[in-house]
N, C-alpha and C. Protein backbone atom coordinates (compact mmCIF):
# COMPACT_ATOMS: atom_id res chain seq x y z
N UNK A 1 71.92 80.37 101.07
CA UNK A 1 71.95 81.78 101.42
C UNK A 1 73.35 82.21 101.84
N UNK A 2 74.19 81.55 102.44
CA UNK A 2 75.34 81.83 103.13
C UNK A 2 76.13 81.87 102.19
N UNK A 3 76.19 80.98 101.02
CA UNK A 3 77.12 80.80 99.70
C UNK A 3 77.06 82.29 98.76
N UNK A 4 75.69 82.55 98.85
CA UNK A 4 75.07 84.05 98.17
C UNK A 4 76.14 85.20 98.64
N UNK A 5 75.79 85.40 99.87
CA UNK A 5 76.44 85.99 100.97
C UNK A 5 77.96 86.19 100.66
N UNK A 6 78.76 85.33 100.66
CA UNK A 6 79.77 84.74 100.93
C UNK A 6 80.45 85.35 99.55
N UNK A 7 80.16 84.93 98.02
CA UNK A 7 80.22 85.23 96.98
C UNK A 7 80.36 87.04 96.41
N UNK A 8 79.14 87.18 97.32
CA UNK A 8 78.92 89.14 96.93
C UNK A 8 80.10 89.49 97.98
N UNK A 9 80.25 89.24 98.97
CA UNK A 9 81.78 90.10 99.35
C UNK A 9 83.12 89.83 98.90
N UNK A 10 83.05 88.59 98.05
CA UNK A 10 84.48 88.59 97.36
C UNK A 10 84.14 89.36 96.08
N UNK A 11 83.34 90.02 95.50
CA UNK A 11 82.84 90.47 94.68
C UNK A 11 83.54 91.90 94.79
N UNK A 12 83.92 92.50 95.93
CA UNK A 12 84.77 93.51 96.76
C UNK A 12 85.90 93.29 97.47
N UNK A 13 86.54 92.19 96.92
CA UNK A 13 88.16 92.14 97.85
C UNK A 13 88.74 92.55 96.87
N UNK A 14 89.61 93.40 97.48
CA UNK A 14 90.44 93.79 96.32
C UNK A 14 91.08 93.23 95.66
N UNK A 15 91.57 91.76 95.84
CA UNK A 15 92.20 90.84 95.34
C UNK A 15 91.72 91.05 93.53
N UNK A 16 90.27 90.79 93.79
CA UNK A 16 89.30 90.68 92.39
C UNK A 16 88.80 91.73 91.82
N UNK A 17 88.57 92.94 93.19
CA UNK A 17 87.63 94.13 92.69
C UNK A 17 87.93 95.13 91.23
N UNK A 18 89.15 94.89 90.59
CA UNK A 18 89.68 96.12 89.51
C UNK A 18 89.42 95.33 88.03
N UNK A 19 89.26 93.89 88.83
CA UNK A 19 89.44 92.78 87.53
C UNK A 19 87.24 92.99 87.09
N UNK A 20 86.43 92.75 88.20
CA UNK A 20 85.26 92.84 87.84
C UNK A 20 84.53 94.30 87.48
N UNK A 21 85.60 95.33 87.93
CA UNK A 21 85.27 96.69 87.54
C UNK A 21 85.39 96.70 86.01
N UNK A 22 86.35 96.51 86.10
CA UNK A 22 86.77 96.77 83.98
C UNK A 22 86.15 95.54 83.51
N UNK A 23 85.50 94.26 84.00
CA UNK A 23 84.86 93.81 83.33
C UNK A 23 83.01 94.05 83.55
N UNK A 24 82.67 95.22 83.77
CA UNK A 24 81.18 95.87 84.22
C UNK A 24 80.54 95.12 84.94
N UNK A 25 81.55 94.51 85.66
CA UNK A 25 80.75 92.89 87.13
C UNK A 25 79.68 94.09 87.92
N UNK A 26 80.96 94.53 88.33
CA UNK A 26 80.77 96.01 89.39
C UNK A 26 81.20 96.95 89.14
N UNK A 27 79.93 98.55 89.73
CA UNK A 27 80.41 99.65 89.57
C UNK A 27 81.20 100.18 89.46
N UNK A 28 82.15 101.07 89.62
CA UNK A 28 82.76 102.24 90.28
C UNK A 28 82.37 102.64 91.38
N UNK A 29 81.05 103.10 91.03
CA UNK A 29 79.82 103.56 92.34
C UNK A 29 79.80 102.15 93.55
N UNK A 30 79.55 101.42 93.15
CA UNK A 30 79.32 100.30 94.29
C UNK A 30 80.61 100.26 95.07
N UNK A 31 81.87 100.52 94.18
CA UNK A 31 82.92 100.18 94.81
C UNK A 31 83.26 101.28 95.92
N UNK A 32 82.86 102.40 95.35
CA UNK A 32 83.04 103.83 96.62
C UNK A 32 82.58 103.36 97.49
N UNK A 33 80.69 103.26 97.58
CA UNK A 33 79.71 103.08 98.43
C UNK A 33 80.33 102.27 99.51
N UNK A 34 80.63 101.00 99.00
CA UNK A 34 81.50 99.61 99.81
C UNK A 34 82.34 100.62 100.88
N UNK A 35 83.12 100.95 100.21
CA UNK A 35 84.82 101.61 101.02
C UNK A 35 84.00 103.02 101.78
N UNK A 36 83.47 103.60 101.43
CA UNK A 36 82.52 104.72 102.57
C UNK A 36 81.93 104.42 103.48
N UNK A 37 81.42 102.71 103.38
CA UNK A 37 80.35 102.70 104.43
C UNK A 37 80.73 101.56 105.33
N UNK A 38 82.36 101.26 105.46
CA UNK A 38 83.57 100.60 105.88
C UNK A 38 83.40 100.80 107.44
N UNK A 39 82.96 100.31 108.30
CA UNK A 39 83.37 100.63 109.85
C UNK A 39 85.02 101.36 110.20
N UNK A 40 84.97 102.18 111.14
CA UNK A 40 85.93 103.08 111.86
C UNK A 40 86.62 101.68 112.94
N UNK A 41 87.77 101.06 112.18
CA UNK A 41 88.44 99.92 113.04
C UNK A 41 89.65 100.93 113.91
N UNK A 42 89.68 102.14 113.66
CA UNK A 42 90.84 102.83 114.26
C UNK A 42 91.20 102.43 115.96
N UNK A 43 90.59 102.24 116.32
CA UNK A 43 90.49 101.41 117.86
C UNK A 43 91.47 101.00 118.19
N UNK A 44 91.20 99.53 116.76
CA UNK A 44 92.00 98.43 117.31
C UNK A 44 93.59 98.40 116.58
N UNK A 45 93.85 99.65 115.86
CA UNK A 45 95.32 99.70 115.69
C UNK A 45 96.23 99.82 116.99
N UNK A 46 97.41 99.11 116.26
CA UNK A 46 98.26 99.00 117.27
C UNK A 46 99.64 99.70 116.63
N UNK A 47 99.75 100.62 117.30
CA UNK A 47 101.47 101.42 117.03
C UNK A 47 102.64 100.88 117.57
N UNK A 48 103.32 100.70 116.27
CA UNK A 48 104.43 99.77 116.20
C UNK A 48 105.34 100.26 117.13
N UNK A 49 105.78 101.20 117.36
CA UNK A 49 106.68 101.82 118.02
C UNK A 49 106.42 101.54 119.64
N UNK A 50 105.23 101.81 120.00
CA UNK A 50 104.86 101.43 121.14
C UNK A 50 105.42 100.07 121.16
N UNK A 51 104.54 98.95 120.81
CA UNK A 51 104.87 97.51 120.75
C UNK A 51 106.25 97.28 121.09
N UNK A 52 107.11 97.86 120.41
CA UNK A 52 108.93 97.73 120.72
C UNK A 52 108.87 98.21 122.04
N UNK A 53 108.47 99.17 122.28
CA UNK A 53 108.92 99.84 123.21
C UNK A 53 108.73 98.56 124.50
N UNK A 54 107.55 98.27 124.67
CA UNK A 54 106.96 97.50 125.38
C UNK A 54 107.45 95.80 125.99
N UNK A 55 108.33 95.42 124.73
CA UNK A 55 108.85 94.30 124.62
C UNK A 55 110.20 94.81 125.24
């Protein structure tokens, strides 16, 4: 199950995702859906400028 798992999200790294699109692996549609329904990580950015500043 974990291998299953494991497999369908490289199925969406972008590394691979443009290569299985043009080969009809995966949607278009799946690929939006994926990137829309992406968690809000804005949180945990960190501004560079700050960081300097700080050091």
């Amino acid at each position: 199950m974990r291998l299953n798992q494991a497999l369908e999200e490289k199925k969406l790294d972008v590394r691979l995702r443009d290569r299985l699109v043009a080969d009809g692996k995966v949607s278009h549609g799946d690929v939006q859906n994926y990137l829309q329904n992406l968690p809000d990580d804005g949180e945990n950015v960190a501004n560079e400028d700050r960081a300097r500043e700080s050091n």
